[in-house]
C-alpha atoms as a PDB file:
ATOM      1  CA  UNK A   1       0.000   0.000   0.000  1.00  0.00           C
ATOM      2  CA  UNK A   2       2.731   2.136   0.704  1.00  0.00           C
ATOM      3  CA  UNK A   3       4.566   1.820  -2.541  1.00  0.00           C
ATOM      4  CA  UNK A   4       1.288   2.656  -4.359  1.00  0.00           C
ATOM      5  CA  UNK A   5       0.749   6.101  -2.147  1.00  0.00           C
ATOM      6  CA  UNK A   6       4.533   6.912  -2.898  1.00  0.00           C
ATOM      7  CA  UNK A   7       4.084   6.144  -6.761  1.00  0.00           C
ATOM      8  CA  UNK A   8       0.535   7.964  -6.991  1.00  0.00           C
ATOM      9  CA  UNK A   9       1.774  11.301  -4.637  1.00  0.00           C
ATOM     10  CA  UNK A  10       4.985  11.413  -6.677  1.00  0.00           C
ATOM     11  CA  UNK A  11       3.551  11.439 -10.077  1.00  0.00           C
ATOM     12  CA  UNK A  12       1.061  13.970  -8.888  1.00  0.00           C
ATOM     13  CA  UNK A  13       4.167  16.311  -8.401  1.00  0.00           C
ATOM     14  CA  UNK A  14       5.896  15.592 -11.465  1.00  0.00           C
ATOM     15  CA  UNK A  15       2.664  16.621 -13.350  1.00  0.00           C
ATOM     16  CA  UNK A  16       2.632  19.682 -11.928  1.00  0.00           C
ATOM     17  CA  UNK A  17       6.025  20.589 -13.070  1.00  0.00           C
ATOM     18  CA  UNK A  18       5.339  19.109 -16.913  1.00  0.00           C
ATOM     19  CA  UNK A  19       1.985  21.361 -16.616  1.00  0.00           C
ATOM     20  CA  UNK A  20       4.384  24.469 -15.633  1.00  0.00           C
ATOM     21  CA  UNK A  21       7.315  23.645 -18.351  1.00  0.00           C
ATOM     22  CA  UNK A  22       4.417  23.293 -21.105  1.00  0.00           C
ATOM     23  CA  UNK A  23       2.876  26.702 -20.216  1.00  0.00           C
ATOM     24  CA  UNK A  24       6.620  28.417 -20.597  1.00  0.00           C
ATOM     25  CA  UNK A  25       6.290  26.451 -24.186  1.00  0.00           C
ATOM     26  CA  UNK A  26       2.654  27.665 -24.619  1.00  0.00           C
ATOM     27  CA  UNK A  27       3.729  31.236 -23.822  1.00  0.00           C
ATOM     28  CA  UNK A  28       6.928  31.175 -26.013  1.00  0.00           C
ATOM     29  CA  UNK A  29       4.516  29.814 -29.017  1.00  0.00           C
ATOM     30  CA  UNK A  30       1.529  33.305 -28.491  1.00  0.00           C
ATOM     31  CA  UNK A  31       4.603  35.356 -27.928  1.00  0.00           C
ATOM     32  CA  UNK A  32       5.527  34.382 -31.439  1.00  0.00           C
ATOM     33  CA  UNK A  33       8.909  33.672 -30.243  1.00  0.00           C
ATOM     34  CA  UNK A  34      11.188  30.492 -31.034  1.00  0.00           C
ATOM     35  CA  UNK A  35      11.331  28.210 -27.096  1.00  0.00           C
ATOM     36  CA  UNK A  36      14.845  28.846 -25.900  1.00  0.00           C
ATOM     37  CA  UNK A  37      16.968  25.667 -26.678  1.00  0.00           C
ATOM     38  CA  UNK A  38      17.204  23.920 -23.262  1.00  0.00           C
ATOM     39  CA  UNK A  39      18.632  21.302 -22.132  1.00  0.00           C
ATOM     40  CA  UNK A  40      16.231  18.787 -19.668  1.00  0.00           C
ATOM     41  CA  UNK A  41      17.119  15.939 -17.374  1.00  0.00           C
ATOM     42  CA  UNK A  42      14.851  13.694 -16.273  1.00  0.00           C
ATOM     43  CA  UNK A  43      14.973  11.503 -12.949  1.00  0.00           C
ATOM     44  CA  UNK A  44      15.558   7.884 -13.684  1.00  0.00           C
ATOM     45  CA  UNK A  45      13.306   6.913 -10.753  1.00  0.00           C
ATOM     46  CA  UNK A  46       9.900   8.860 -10.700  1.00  0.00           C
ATOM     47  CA  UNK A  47      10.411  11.118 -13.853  1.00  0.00           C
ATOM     48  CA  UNK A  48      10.529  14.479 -13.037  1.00  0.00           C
ATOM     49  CA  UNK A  49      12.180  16.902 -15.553  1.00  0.00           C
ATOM     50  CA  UNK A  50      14.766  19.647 -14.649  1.00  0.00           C
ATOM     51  CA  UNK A  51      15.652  22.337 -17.242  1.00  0.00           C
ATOM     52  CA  UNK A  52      19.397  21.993 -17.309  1.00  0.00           C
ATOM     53  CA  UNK A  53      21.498  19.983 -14.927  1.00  0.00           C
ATOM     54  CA  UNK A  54      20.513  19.338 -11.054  1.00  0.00           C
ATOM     55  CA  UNK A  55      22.564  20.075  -8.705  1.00  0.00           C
ATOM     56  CA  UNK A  56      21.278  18.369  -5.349  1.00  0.00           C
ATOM     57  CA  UNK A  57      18.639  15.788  -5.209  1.00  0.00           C
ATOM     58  CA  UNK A  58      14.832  15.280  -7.072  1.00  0.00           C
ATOM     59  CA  UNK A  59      12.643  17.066  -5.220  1.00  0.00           C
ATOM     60  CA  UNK A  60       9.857  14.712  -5.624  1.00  0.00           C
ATOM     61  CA  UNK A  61      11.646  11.539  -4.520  1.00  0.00           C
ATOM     62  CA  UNK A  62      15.298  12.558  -3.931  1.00  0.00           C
ATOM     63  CA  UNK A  63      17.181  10.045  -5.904  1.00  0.00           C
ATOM     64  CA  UNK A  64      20.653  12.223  -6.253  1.00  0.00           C
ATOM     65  CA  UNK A  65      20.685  14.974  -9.440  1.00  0.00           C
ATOM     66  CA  UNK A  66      23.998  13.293 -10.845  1.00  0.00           C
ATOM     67  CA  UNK A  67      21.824  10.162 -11.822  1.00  0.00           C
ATOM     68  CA  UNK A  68      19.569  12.227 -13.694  1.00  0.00           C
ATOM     69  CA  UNK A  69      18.975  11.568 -17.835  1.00  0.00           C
ATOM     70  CA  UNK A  70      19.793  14.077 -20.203  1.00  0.00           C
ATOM     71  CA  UNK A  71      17.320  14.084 -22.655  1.00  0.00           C
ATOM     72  CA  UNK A  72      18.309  14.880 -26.355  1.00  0.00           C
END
């Protein structure tokens, strides 16, 4: 039961920072302006996405920033 809150609360939380990255997208496109070319890393464990390297740990499940993904 545990595992199941831990894996529902966590990808609550990593929703709400895709929601927030594709509303900086969203914005870019109205503004008529090209999206900045960023670099994201995403956390091998529960999937939240960082723009550019993480120094530190996930704040959603706090697996250590140096094992994040860099996404291409």
């Amino acid at each position: 039961m545990k595992k199941a809150q831990n894996t529902f609360r966590w990808a609550w939380e990593v929703e709400k920072g895709h929601e927030e990255l594709y509303r900086k997208a969203l914005q870019a496109v109205e503004a008529g302006s090209d999206a900045p070319q960023v670099e994201y890393y995403v956390c091998p464990f529960c999937g939240f996405t960082h723009e550019g390297p993480l120094e530190g740990a996930c704040p959603v499940c706090g697996t250590p920033g140096e094992k994040f993904q860099r996404i291409e």
